[in-house]
N, C-alpha and C. Protein backbone atom coordinates (compact mmCIF):
# COMPACT_ATOMS: atom_id res chain seq x y z
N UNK A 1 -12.22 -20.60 17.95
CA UNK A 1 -10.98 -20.49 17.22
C UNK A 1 -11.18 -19.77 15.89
N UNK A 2 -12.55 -19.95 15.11
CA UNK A 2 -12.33 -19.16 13.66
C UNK A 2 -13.02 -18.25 14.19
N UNK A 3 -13.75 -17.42 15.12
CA UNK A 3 -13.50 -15.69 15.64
C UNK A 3 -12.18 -15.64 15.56
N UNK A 4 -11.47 -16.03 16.13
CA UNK A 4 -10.14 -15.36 16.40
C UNK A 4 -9.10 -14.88 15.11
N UNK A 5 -9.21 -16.02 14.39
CA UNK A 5 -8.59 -15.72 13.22
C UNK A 5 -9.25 -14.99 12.32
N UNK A 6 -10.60 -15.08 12.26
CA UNK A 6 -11.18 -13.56 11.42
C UNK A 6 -10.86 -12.67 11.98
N UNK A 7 -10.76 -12.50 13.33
CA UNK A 7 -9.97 -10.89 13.96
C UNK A 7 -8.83 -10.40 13.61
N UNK A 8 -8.10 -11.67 13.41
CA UNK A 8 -6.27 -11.20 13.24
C UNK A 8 -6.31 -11.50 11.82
N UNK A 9 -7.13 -11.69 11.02
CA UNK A 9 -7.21 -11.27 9.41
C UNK A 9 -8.38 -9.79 8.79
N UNK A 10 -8.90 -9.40 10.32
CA UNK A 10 -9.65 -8.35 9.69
C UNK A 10 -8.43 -7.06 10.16
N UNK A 11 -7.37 -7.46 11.43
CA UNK A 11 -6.48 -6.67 11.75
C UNK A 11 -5.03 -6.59 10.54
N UNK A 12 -5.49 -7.38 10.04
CA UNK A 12 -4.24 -7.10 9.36
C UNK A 12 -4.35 -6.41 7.75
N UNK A 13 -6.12 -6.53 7.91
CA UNK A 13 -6.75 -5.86 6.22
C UNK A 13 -6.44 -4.50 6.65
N UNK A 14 -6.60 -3.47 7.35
CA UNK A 14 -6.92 -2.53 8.19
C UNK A 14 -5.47 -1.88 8.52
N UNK A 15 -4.61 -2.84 8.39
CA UNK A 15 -3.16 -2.14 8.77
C UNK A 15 -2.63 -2.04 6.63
N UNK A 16 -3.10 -2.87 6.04
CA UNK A 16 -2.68 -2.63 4.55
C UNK A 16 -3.18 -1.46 3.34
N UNK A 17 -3.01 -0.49 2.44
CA UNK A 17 -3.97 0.19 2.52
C UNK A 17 -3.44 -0.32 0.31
N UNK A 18 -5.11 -0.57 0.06
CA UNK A 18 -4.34 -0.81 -1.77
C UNK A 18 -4.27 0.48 -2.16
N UNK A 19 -4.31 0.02 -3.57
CA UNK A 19 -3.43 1.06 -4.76
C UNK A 19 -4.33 2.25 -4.74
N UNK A 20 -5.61 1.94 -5.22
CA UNK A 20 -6.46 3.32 -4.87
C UNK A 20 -6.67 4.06 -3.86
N UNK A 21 -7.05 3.58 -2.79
CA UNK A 21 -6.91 4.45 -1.44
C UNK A 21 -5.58 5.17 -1.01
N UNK A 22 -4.26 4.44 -1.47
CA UNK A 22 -3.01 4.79 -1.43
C UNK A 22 -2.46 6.21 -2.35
N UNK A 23 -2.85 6.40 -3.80
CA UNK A 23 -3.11 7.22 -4.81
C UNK A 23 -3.84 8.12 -4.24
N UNK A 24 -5.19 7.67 -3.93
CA UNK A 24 -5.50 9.04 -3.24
C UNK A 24 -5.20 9.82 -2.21
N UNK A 25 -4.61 8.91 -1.41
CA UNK A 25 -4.06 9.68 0.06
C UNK A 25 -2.67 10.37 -0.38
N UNK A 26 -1.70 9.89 -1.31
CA UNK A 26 -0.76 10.55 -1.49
C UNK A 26 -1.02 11.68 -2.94
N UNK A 27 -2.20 12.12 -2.97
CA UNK A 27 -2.37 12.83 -4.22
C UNK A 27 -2.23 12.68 -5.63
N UNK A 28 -1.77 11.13 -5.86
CA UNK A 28 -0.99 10.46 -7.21
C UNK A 28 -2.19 10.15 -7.84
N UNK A 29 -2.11 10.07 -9.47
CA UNK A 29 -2.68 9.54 -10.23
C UNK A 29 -2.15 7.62 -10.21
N UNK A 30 -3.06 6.98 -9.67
CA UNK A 30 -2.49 5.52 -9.56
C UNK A 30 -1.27 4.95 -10.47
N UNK A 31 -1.17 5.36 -11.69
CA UNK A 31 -0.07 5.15 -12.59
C UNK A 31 1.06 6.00 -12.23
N UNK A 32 0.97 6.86 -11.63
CA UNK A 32 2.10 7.45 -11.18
C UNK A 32 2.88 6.66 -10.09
N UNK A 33 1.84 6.68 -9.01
CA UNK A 33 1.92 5.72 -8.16
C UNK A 33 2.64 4.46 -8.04
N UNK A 34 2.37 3.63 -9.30
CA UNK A 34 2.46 2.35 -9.29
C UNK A 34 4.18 2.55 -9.89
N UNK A 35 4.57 3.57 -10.69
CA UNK A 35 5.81 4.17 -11.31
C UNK A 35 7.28 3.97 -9.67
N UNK A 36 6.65 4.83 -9.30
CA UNK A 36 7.18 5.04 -8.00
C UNK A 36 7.29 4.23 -6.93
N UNK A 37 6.53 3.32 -7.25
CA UNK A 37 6.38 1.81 -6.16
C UNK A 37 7.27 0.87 -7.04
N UNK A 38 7.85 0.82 -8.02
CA UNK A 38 8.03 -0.16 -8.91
C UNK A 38 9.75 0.79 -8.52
N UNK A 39 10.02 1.51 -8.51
CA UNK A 39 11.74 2.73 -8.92
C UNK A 39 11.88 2.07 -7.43
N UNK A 40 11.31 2.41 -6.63
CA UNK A 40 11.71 2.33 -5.16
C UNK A 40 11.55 0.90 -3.99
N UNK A 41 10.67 0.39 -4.57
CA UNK A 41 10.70 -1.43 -4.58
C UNK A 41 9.63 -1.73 -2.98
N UNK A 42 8.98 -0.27 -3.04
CA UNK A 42 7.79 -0.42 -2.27
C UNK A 42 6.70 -1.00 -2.52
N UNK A 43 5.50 -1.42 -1.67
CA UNK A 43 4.36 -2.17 -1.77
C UNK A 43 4.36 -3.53 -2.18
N UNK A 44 3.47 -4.22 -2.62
CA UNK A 44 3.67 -5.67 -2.48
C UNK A 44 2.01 -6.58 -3.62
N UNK A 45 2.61 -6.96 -3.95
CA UNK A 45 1.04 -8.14 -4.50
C UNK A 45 0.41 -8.84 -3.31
N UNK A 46 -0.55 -8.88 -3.67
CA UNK A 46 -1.74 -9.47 -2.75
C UNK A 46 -2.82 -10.24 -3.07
N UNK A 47 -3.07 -11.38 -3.08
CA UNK A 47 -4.63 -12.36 -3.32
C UNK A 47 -3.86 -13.21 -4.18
N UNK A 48 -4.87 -13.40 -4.77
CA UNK A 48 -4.68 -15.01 -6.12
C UNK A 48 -4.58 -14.80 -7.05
N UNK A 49 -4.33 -15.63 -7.52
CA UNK A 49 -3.21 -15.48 -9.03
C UNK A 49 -4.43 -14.60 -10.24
N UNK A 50 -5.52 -15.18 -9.89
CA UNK A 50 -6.47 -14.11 -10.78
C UNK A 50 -6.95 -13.06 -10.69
N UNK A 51 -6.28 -12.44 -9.22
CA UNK A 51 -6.98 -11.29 -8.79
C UNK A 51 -5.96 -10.75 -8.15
N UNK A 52 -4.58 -10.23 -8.71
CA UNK A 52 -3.74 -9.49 -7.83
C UNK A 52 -3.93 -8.46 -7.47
N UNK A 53 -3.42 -7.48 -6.01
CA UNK A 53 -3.66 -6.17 -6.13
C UNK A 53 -2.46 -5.53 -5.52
N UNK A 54 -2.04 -4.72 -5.49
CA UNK A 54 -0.91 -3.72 -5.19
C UNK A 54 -1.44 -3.39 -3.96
N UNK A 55 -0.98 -3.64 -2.89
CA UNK A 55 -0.63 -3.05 -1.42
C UNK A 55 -0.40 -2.00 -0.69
N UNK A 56 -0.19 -1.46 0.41
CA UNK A 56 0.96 -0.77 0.76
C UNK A 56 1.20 -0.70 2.37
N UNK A 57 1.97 -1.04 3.13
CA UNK A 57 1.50 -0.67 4.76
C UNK A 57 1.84 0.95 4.75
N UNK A 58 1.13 1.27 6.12
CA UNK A 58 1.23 2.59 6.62
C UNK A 58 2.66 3.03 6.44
N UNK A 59 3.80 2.13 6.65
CA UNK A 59 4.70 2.75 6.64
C UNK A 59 5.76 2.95 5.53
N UNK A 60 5.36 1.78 4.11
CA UNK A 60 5.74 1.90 2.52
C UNK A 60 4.92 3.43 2.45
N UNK A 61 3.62 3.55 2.89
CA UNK A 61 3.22 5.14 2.72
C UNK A 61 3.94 6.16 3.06
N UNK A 62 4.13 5.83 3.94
CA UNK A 62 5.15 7.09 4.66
C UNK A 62 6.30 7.54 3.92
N UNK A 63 6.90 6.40 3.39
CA UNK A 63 8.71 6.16 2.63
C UNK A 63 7.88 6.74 0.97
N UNK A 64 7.09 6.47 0.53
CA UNK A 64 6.51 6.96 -0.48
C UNK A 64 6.05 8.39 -0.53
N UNK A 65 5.76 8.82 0.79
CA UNK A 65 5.56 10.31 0.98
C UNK A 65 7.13 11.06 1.07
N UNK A 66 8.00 10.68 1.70
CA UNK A 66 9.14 11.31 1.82
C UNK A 66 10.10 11.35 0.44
N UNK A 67 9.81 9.96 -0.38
CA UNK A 67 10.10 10.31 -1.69
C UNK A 67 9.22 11.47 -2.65
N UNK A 68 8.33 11.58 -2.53
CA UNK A 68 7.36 12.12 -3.53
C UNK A 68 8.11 13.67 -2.91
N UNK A 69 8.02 13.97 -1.67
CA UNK A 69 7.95 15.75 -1.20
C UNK A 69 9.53 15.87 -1.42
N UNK A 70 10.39 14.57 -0.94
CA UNK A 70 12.00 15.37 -1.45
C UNK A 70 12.33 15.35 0.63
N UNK A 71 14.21 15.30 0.01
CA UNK A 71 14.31 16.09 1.38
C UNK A 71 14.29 17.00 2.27
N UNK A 72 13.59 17.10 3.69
CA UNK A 72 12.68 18.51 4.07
C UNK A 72 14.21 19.29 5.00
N UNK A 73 14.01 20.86 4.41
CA UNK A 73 15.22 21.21 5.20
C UNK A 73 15.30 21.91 6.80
């Protein structure tokens, strides 16, 4: 039983991507980033109260990419 649930908690680290890896994949300086996650009410807090971190799933990425480039014609 605790294999299983380390699997479906290592599957679900793996589907979340944080603030730095996120910044870099969308080309942002993280403060920009975090600007734009905060206007548009994307991404999410994560861990314990002493160690929060900014989030994002694949698909807040995506909605964060289509804001950043604009609408494509």
């Amino acid at each position: 039983m605790k294999l299983q649930t380390r699997l479906i908690n290592e599957e679900v680290r793996r589907e979340l991507v944080d603030e730095g890896r996120a910044a870099y994949l969308l080309g942002l300086p993280q403060e920009q980033l975090r600007e734009i996650s905060e206007m548009s009410g994307l991404g999410h807090l994560e861990g314990t109260a002493s160690a929060l971190r900014m989030v994002f799933t694949y698909e807040e990425l995506h909605k964060l990419c289509q804001i950043i480039v604009g609408p494509s014609s």
